[in-house]
PDB file of N, CA and C in Angstrom:
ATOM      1  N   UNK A   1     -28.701  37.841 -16.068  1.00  0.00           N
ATOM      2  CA  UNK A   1     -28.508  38.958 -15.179  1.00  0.00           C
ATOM      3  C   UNK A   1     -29.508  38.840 -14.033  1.00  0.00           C
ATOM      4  N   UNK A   2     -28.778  38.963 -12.945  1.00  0.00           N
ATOM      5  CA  UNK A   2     -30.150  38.943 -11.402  1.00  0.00           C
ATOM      6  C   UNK A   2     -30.763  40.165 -11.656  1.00  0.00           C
ATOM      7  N   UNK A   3     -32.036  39.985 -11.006  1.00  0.00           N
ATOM      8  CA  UNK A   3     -33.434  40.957 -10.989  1.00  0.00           C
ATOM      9  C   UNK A   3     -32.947  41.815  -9.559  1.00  0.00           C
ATOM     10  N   UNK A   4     -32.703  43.241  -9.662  1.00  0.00           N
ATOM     11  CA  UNK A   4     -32.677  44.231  -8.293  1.00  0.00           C
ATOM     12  C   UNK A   4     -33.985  43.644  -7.576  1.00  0.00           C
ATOM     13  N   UNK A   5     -33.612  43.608  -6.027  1.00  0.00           N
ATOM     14  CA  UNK A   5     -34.184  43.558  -5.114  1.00  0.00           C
ATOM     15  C   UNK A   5     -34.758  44.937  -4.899  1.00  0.00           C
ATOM     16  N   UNK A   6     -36.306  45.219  -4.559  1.00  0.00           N
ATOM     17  CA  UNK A   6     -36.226  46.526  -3.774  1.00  0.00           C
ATOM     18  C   UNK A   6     -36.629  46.823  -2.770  1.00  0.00           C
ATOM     19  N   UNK A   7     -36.329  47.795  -2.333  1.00  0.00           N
ATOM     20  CA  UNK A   7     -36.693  47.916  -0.578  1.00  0.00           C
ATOM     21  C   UNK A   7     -38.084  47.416  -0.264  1.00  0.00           C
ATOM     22  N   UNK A   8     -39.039  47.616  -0.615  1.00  0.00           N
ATOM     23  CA  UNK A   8     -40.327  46.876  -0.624  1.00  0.00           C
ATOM     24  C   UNK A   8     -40.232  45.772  -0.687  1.00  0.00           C
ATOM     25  N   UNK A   9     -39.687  44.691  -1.631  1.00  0.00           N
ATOM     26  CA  UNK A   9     -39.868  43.502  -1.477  1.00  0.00           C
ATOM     27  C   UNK A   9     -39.253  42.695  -0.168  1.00  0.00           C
ATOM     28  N   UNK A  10     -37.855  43.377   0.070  1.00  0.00           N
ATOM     29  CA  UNK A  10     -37.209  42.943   1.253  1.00  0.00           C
ATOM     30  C   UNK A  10     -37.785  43.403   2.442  1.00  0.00           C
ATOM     31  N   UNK A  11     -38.706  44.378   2.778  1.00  0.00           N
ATOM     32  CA  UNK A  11     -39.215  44.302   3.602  1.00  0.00           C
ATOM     33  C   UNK A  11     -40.301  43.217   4.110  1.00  0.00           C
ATOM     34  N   UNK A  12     -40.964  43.262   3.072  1.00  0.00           N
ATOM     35  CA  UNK A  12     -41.923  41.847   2.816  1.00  0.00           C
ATOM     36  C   UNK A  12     -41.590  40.730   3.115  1.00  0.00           C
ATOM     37  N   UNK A  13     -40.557  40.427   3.179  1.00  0.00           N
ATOM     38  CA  UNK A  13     -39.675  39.121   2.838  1.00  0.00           C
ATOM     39  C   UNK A  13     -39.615  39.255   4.534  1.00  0.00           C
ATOM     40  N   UNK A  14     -38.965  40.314   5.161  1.00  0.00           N
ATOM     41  CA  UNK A  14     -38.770  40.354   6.257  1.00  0.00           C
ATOM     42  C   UNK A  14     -39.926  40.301   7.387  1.00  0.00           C
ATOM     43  N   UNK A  15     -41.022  40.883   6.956  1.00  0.00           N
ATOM     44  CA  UNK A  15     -41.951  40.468   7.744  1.00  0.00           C
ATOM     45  C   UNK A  15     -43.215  39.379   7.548  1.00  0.00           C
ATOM     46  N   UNK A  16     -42.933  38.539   6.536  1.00  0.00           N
ATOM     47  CA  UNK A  16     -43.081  37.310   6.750  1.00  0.00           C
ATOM     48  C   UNK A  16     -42.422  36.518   7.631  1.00  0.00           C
ATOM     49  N   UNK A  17     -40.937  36.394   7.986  1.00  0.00           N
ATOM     50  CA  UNK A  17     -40.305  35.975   8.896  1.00  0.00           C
ATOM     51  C   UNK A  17     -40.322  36.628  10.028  1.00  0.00           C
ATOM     52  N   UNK A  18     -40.822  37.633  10.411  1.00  0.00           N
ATOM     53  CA  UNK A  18     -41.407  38.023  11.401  1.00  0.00           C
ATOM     54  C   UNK A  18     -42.928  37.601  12.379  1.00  0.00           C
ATOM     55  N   UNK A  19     -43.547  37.064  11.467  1.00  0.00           N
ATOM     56  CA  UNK A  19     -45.000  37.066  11.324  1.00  0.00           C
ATOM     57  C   UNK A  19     -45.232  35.317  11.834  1.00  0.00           C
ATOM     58  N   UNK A  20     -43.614  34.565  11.547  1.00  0.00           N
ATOM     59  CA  UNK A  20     -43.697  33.375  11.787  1.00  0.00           C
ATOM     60  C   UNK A  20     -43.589  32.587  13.052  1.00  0.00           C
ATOM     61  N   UNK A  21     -44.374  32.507  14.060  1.00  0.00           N
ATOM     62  CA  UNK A  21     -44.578  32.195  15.555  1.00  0.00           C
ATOM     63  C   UNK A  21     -43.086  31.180  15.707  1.00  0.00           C
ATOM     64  N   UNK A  22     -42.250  31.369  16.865  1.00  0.00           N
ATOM     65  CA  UNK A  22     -40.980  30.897  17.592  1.00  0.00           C
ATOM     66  C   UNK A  22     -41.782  30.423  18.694  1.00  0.00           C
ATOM     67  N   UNK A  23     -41.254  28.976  18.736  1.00  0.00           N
ATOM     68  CA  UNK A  23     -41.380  28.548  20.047  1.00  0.00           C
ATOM     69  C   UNK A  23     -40.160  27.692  20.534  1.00  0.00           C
ATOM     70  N   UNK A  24     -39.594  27.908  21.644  1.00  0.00           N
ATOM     71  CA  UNK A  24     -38.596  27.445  22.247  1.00  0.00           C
ATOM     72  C   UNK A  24     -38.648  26.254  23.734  1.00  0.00           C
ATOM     73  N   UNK A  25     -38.281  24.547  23.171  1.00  0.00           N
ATOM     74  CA  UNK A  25     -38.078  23.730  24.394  1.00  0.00           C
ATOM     75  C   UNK A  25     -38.241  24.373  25.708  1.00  0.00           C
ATOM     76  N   UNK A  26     -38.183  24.078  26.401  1.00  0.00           N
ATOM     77  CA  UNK A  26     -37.585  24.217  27.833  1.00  0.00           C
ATOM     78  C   UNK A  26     -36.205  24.259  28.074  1.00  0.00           C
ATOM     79  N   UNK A  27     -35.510  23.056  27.772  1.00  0.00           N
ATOM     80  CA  UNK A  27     -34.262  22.723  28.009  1.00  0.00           C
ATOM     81  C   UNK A  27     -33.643  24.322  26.960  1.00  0.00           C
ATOM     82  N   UNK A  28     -33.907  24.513  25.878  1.00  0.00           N
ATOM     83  CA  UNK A  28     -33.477  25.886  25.228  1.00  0.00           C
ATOM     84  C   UNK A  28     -33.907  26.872  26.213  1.00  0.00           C
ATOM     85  N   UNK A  29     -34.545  27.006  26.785  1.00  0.00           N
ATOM     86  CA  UNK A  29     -35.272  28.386  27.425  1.00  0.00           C
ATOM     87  C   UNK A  29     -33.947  28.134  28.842  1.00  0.00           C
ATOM     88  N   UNK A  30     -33.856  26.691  29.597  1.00  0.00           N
ATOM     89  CA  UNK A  30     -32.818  26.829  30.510  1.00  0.00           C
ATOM     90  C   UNK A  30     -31.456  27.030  29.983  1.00  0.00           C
ATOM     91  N   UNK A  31     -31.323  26.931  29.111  1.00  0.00           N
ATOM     92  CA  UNK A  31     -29.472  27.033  28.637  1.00  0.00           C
ATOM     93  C   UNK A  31     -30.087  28.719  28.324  1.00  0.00           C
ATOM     94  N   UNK A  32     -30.700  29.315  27.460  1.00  0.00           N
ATOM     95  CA  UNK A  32     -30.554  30.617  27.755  1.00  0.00           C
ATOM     96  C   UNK A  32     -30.267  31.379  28.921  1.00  0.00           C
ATOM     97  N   UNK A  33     -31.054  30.423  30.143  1.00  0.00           N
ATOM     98  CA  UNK A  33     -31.031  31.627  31.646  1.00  0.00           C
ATOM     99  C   UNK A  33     -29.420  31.081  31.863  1.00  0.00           C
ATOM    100  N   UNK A  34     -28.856  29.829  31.671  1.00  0.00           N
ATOM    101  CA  UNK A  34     -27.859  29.501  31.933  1.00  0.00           C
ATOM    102  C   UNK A  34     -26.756  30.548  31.664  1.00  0.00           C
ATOM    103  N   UNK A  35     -26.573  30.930  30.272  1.00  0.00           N
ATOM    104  CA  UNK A  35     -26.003  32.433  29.865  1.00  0.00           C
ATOM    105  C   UNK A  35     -25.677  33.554  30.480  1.00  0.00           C
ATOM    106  N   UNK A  36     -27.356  33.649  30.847  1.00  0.00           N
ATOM    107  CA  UNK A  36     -27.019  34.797  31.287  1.00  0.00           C
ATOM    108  C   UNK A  36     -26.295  34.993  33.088  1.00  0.00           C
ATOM    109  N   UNK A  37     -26.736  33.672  33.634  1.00  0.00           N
ATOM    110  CA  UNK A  37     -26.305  33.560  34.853  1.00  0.00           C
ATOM    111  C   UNK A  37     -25.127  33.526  34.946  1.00  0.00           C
ATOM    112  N   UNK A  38     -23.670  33.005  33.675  1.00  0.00           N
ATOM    113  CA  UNK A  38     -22.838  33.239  33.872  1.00  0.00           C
ATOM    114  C   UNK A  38     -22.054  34.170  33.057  1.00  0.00           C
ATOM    115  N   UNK A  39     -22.998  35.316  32.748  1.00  0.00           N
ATOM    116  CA  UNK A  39     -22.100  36.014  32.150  1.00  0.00           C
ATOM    117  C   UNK A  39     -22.121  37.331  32.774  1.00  0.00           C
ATOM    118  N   UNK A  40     -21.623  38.159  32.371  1.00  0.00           N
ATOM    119  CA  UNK A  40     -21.204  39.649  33.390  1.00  0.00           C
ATOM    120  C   UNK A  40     -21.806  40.962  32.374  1.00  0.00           C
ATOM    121  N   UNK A  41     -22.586  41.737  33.297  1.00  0.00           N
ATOM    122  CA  UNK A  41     -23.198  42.671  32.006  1.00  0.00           C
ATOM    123  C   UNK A  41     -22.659  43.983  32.980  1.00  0.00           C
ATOM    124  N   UNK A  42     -22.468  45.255  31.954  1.00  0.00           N
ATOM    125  CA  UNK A  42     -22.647  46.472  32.765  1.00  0.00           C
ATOM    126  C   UNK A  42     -23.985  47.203  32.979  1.00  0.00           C
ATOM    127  N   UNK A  43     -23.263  47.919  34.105  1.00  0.00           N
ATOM    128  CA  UNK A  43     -25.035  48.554  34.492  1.00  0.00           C
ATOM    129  C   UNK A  43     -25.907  48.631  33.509  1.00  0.00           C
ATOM    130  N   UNK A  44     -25.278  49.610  32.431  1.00  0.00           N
ATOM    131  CA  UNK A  44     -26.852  50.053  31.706  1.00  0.00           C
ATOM    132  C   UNK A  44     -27.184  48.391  31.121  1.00  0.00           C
ATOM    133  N   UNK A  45     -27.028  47.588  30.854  1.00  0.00           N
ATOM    134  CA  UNK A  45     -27.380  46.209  31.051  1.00  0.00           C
ATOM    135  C   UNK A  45     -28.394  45.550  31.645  1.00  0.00           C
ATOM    136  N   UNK A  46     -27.861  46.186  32.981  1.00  0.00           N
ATOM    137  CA  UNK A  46     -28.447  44.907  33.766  1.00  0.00           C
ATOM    138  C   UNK A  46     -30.270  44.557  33.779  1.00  0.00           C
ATOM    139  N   UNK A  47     -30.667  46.080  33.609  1.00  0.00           N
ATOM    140  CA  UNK A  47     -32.179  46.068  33.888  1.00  0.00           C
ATOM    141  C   UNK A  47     -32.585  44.979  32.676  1.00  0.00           C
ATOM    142  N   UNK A  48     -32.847  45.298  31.275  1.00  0.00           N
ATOM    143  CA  UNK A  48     -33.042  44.830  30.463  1.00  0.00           C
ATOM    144  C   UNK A  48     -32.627  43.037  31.196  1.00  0.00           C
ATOM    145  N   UNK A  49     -31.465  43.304  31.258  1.00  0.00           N
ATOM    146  CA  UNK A  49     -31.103  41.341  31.215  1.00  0.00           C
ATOM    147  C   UNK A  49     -32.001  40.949  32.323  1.00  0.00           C
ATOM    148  N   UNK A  50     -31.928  41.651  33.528  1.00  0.00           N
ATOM    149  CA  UNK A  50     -33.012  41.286  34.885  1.00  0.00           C
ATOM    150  C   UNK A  50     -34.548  40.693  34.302  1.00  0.00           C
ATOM    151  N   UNK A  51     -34.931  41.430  33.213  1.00  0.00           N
ATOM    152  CA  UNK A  51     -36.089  41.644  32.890  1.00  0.00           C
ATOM    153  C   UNK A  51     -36.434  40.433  32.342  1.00  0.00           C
ATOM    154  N   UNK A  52     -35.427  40.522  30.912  1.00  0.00           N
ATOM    155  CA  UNK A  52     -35.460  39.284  30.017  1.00  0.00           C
ATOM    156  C   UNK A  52     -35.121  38.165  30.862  1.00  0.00           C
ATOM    157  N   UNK A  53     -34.494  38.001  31.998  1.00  0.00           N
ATOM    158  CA  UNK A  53     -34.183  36.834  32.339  1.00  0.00           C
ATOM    159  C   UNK A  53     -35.607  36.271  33.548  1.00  0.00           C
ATOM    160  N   UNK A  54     -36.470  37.341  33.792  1.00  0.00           N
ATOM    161  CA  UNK A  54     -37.706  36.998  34.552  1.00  0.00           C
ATOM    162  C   UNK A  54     -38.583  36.534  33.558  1.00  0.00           C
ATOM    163  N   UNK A  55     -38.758  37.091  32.395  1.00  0.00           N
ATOM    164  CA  UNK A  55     -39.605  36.404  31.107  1.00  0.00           C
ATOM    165  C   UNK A  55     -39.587  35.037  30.538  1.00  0.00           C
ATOM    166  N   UNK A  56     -37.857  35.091  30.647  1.00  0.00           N
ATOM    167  CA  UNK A  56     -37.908  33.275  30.333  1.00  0.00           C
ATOM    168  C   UNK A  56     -38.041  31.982  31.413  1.00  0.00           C
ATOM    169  N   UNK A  57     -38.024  33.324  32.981  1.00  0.00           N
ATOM    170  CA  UNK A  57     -38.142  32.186  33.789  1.00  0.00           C
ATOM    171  C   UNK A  57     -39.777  31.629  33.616  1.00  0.00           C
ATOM    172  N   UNK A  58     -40.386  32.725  33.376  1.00  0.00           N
ATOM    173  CA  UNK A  58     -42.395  32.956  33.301  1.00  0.00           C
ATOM    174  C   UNK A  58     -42.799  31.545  32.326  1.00  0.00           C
ATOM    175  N   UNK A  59     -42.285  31.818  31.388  1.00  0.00           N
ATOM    176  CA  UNK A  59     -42.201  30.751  29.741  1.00  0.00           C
ATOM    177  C   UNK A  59     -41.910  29.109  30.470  1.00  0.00           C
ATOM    178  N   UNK A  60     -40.912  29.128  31.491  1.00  0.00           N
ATOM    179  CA  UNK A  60     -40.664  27.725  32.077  1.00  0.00           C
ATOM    180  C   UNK A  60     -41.520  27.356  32.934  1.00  0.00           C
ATOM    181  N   UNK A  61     -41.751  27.742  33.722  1.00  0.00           N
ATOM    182  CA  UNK A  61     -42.575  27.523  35.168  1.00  0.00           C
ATOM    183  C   UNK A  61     -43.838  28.858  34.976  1.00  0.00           C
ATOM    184  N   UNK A  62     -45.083  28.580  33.877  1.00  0.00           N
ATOM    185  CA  UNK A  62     -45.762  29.431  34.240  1.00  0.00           C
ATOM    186  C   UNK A  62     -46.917  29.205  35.151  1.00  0.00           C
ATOM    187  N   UNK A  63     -47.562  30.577  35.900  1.00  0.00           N
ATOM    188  CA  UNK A  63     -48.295  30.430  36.516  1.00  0.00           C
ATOM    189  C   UNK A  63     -49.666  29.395  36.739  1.00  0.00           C
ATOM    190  N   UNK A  64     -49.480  29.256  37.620  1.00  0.00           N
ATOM    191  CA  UNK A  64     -51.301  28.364  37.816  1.00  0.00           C
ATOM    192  C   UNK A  64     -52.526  28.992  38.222  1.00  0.00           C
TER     193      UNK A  64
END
């Protein structure tokens, strides 16, 4: 018989995989802006995507 999961443990579980640093190529970071450049958002959209899409430009070409 499987052992119940409980909300505690799955949280745990979950923020270990949270906790685990992402780092993304370049070439991944350009096919993301690629996305979004051709895709079509509505207004309440757009800010957020504007935003996110200035963040990943930052991540490619960051400052000197």
């Amino acid at each position: 018989m499987a052992k119940a999961t409980t909300v505690a443990e799955i949280r745990a579980h979950q923020k270990k995989e949270v906790d685990t640093e992402i780092e993304f190529r370049p070439e991944e970071l350009e096919f993301l802006l690629s996305l979004i450049a051709k895709s079509t958002f509505e207004g309440k959209d757009v800010q957020i995507v504007y935003e996110t899409a200035v963040k990943i430009q930052k991540l490619i070409k960051p400052k000197v």
